[in-house]
Protein backbone atom coordinates (compact mmCIF):
# COMPACT_ATOMS: atom_id res chain seq x y z
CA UNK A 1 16.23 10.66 -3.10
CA UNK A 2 12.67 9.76 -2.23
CA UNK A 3 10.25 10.47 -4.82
CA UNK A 4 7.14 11.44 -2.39
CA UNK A 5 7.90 13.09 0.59
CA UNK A 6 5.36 13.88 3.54
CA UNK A 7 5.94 15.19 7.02
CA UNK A 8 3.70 16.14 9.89
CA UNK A 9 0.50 15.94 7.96
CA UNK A 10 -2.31 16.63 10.28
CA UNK A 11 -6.05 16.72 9.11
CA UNK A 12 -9.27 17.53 10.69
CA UNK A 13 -12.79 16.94 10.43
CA UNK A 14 -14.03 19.92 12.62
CA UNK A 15 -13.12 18.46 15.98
CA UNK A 16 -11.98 14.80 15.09
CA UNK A 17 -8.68 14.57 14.04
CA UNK A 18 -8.54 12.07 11.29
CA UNK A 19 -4.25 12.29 10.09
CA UNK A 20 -2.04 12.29 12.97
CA UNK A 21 0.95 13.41 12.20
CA UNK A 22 1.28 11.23 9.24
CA UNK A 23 5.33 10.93 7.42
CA UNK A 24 6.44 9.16 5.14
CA UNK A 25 8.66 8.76 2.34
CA UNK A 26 8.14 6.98 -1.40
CA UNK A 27 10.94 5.98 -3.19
CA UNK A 28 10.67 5.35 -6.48
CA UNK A 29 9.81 2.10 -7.95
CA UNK A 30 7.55 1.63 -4.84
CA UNK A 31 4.48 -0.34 -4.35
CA UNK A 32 2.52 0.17 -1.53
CA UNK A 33 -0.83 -1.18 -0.20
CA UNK A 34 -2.70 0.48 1.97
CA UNK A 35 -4.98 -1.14 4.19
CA UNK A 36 -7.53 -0.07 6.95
CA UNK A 37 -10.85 -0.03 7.98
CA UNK A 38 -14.16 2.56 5.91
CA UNK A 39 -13.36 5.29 7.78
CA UNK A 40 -9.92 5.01 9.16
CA UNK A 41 -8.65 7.52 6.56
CA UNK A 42 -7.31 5.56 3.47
CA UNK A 43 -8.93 8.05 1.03
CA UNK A 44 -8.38 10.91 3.25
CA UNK A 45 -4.78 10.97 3.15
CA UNK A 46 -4.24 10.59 -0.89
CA UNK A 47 -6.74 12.99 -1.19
CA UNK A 48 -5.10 15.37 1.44
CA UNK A 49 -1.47 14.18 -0.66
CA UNK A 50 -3.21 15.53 -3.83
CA UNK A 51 -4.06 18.57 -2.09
CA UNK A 52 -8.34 17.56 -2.76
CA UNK A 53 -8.49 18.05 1.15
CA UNK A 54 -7.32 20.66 3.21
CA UNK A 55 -4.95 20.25 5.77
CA UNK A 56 -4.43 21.70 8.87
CA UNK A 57 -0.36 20.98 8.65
CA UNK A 58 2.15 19.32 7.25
CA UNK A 59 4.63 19.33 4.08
CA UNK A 60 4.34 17.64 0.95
CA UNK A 61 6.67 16.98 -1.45
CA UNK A 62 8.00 15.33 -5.03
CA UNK A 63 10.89 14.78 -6.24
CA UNK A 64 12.41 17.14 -3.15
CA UNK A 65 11.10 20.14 -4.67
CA UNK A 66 8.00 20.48 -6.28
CA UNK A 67 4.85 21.29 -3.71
CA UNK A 68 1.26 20.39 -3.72
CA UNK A 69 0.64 23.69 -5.57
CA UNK A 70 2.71 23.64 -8.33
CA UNK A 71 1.17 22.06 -11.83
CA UNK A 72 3.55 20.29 -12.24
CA UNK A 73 2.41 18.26 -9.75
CA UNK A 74 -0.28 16.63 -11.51
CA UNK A 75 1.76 15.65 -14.15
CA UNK A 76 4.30 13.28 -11.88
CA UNK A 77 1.08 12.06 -9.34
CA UNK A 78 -1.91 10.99 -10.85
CA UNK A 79 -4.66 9.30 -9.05
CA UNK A 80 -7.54 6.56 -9.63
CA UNK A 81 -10.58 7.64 -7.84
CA UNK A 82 -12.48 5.13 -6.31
CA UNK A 83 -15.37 7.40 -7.85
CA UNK A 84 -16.35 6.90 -11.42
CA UNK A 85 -15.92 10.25 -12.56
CA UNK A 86 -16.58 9.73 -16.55
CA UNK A 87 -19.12 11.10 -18.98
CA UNK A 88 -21.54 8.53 -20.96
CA UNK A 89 -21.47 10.72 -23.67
CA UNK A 90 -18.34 10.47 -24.67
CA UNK A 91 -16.01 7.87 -25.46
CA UNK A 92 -12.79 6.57 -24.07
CA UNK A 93 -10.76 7.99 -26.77
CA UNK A 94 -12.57 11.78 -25.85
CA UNK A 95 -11.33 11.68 -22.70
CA UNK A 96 -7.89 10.42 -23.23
CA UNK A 97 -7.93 13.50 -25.98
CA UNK A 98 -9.01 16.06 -23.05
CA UNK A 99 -5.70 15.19 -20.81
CA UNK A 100 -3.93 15.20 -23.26
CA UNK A 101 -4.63 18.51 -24.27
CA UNK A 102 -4.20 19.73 -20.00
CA UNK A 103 -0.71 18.30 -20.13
CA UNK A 104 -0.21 19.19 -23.75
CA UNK A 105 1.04 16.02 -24.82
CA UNK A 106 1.66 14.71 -28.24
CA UNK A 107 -1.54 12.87 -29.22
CA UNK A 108 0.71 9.95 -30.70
CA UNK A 109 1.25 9.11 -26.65
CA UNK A 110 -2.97 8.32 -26.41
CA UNK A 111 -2.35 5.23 -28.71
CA UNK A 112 0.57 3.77 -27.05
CA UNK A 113 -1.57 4.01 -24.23
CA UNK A 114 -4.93 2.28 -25.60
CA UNK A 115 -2.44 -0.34 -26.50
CA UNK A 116 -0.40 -1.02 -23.30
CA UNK A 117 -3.93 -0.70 -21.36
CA UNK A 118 -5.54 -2.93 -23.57
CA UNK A 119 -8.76 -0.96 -24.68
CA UNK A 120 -8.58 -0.80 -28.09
CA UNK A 121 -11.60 -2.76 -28.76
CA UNK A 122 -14.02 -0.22 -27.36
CA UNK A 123 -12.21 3.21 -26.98
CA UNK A 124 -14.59 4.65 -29.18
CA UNK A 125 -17.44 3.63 -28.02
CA UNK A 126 -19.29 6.22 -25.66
CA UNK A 127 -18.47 5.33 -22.29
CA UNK A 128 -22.17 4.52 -21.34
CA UNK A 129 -21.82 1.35 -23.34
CA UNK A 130 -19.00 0.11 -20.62
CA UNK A 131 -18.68 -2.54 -18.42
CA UNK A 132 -17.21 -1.42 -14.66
CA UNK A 133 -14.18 -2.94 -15.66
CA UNK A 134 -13.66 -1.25 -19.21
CA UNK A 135 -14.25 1.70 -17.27
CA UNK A 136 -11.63 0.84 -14.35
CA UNK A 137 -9.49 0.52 -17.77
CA UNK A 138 -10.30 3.68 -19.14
CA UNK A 139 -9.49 5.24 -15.65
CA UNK A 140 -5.87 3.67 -15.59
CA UNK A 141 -5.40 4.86 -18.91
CA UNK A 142 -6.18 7.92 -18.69
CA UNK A 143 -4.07 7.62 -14.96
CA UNK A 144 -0.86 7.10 -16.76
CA UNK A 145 -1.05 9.02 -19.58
CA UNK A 146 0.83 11.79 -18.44
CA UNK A 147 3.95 9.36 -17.97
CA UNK A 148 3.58 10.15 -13.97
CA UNK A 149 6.42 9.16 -11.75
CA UNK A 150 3.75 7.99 -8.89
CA UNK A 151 0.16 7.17 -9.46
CA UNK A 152 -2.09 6.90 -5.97
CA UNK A 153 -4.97 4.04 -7.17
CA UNK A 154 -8.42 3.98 -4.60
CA UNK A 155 -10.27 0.75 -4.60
CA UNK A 156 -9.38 0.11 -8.24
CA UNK A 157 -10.33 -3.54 -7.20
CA UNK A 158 -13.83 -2.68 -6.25
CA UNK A 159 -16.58 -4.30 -8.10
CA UNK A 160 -14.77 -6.32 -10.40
CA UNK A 161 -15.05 -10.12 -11.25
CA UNK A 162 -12.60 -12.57 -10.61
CA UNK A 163 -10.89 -11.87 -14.81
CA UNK A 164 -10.99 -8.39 -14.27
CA UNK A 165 -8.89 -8.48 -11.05
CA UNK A 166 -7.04 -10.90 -12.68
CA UNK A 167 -6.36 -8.55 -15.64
CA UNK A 168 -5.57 -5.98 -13.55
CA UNK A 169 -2.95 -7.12 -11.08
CA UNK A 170 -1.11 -8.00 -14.27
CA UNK A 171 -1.36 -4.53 -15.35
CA UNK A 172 -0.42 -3.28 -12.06
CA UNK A 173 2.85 -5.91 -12.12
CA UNK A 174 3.77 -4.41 -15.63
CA UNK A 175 3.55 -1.12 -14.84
CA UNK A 176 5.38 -1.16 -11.69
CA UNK A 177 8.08 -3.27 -13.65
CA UNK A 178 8.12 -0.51 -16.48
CA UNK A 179 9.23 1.84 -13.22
CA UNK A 180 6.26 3.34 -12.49
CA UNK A 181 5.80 3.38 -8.44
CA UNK A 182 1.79 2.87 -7.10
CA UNK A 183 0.58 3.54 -3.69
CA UNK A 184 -2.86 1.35 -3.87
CA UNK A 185 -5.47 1.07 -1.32
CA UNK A 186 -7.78 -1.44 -1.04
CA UNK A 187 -9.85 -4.04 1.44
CA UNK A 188 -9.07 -7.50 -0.03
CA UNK A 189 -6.31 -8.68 1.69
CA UNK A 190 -5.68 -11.43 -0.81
CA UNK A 191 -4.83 -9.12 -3.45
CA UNK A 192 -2.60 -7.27 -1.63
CA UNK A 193 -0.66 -9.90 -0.28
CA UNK A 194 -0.16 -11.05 -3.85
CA UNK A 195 1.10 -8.24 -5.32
CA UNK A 196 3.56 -6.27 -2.94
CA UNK A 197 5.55 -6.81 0.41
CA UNK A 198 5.04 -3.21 1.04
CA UNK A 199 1.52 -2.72 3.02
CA UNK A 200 0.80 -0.02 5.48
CA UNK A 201 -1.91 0.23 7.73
CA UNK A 202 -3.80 3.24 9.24
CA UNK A 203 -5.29 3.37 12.41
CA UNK A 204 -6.95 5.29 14.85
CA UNK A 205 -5.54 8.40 12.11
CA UNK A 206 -1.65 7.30 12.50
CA UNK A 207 0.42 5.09 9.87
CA UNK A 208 1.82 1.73 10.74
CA UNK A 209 4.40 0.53 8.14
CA UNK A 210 5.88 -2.75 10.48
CA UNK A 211 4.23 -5.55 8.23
CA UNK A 212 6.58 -8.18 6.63
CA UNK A 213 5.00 -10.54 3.90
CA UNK A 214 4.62 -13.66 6.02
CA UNK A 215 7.32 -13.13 8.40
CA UNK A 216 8.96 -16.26 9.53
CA UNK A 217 9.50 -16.51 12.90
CA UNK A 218 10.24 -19.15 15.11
CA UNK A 219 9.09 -20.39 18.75
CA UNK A 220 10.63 -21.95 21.97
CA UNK A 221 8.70 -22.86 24.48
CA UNK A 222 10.63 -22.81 27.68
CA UNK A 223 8.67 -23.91 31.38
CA UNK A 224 7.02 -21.01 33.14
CA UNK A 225 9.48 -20.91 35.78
CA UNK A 226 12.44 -20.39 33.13
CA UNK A 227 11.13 -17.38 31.54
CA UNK A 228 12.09 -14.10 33.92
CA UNK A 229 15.81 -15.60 34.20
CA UNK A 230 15.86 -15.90 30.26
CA UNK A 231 14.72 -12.33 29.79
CA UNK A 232 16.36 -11.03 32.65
CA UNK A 233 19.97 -12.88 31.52
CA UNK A 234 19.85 -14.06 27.76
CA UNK A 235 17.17 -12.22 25.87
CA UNK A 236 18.62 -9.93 23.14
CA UNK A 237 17.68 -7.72 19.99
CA UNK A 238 16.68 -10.64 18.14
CA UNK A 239 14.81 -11.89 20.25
CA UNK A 240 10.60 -11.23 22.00
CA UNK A 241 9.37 -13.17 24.67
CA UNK A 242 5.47 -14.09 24.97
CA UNK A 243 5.05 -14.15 28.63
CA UNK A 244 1.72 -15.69 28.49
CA UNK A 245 2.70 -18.60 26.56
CA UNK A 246 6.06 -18.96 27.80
CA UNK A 247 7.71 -18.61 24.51
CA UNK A 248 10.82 -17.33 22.96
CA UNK A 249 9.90 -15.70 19.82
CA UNK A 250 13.32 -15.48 17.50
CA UNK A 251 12.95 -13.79 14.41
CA UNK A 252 16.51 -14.09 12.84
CA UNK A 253 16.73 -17.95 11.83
CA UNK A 254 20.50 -17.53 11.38
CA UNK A 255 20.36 -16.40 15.27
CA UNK A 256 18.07 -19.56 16.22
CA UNK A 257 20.74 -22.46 17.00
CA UNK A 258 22.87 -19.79 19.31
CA UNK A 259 19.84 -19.37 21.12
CA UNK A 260 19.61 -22.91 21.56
CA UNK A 261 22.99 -23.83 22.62
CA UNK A 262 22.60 -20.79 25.14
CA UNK A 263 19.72 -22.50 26.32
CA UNK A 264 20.92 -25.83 26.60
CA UNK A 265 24.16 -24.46 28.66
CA UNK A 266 21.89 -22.58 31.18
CA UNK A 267 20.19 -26.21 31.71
CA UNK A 268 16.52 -24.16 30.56
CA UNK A 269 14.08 -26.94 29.98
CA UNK A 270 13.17 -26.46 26.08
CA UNK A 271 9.52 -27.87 25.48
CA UNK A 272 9.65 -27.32 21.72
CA UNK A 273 10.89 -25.01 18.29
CA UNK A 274 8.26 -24.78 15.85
CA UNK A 275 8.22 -22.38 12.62
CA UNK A 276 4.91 -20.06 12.73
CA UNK A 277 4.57 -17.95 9.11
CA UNK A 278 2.50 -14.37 10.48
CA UNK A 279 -0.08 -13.98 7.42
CA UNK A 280 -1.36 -10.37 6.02
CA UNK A 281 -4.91 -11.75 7.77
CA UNK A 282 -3.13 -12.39 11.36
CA UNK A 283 -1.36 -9.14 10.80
CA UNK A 284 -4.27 -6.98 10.42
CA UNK A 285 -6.22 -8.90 13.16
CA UNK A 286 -3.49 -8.12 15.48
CA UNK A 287 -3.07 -4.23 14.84
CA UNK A 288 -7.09 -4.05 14.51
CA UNK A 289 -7.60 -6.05 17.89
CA UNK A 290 -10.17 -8.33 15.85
CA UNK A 291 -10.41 -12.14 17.85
């Protein structure tokens, strides 16, 4: 059973419709990147999932049966704002104590928390005394304290140097090994790619999930006078064809030396097989038309 369900989610901005028909399913132990453009509705849509934004339609929901209304909600999807909603005036430990009182958990839980996260040092220090990675800490903490099923993370990246991010993708690893599925959004590209296999990409308001971590793929270039009989006659399922290039473009290798032997029986003139590896980078530049 999925663990985050979403169908037909359509949002709007008066006239400018920013979710088109967004679905999608999570399944638990999940971890998603989610890439795209400012403005092409990263934030949007967890914020519209969390029920922060209105919608205009659409159905939401966890574990098959709980709705965007219920509290209960709250308790199996937490989220990590890319805003840094804290107060200076208290400390790390103060705010833990305030959700844990919301969820009414035993206040054992906050120091198997401070420990896991790793902020023992300064929890009780008042938050103005943070760094923007203690905070990002704090924020996680207090993110997973509930013992959430699903936690949607914004940017949690964002302003951190090259330890912190460091730091944190290990945290992320653990916690997604400890069962805990993440949808994360974010612009580096780097990270991403490092961390999960799982990226989707929004544009133009619609969801594309079709990445593969660096697909391999591999390319035969035929002569421009074989290529209509080869995708009139042999081309299959496996297999594209890049007119301009005059290339066969096979993406199952266990399909590639059929092909070949095909090829070679139909006397096609084959000008060369190379590998080509299709990068998170080449990915994106392709769906966002970027030369």
């Amino acid at each position: 059973m999925a663990l985050l369900t979403v169908e037909g989610l359509n949002k709007f901005y008066g006239k400018n419709h920013v979710l088109k028909s967004i679905t999608f399913d999570i399944h638990p132990g999940d971890l998603i990147g989610l890439v795209g453009p400012n403005g092409s509705g990263k934030s949007t849509l967890m914020r519209s999932v969390l029920n922060l934004e209105p919608i205009k339609e659409g159905t939401i929901r966890l574990l098959g049966e709980i709705k965007k209304e219920d509290t209960k909600f709250f308790k199996y999807l937490t989220f990590l704002p890319s805003e840094n909603h804290l107060y200076d005036h208290l400390t790390g430990r103060d705010h833990m104590a305030f959700i844990a009182n919301v969820h009414s958990l035993d206040r054992n839980c906050i120091n198997k928390v401070i420990d896991k996260v790793g902020i023992g040092g300064y929890v009780d220090q008042t938050v103005k005394s943070y760094s923007y990675g203690m905070r990002q800490r704090l924020l996680i903490a207090l993110s997973i304290l509930p013992e959430p099923k699903l936690i949607f993370m914004d940017e949690p990246f964002n302003g951190l140097d090259p330890t912190s991010v460091i730091e944190l993708k290990q945290l992320v690893r653990e916690l997604n090994q400890e069962g805990i599925t993440l949808m994360i959004s974010t612009h580096n590209l780097n990270i991403l790619q490092d961390l999960t296999n799982d990226i989707w990409f929004i544009k133009d308001g619609a969801l594309n999930k079709s990445y593969q971590k660096e697909s391999l793929v591999y390319l035969i270039e035929i002569d421009e006078s074989d290529v209509e009989y080869v995708k009139t006659e042999i081309a299959g399922s496996n297999i594209d064809i890049n007119e301009d290039k005059n290339t066969l473009i096979i993406k199952d290798k266990s399909q590639l030396n059929n092909y070949l032997q095909v090829l070679i029986r139909k006397n096609i003139n084959i000008k060369s097989v190379n590998e080509n590896r299709t990068s998170l980078e080449q990915t994106y530049k392709e769906i966002y038309e970027i030369s």
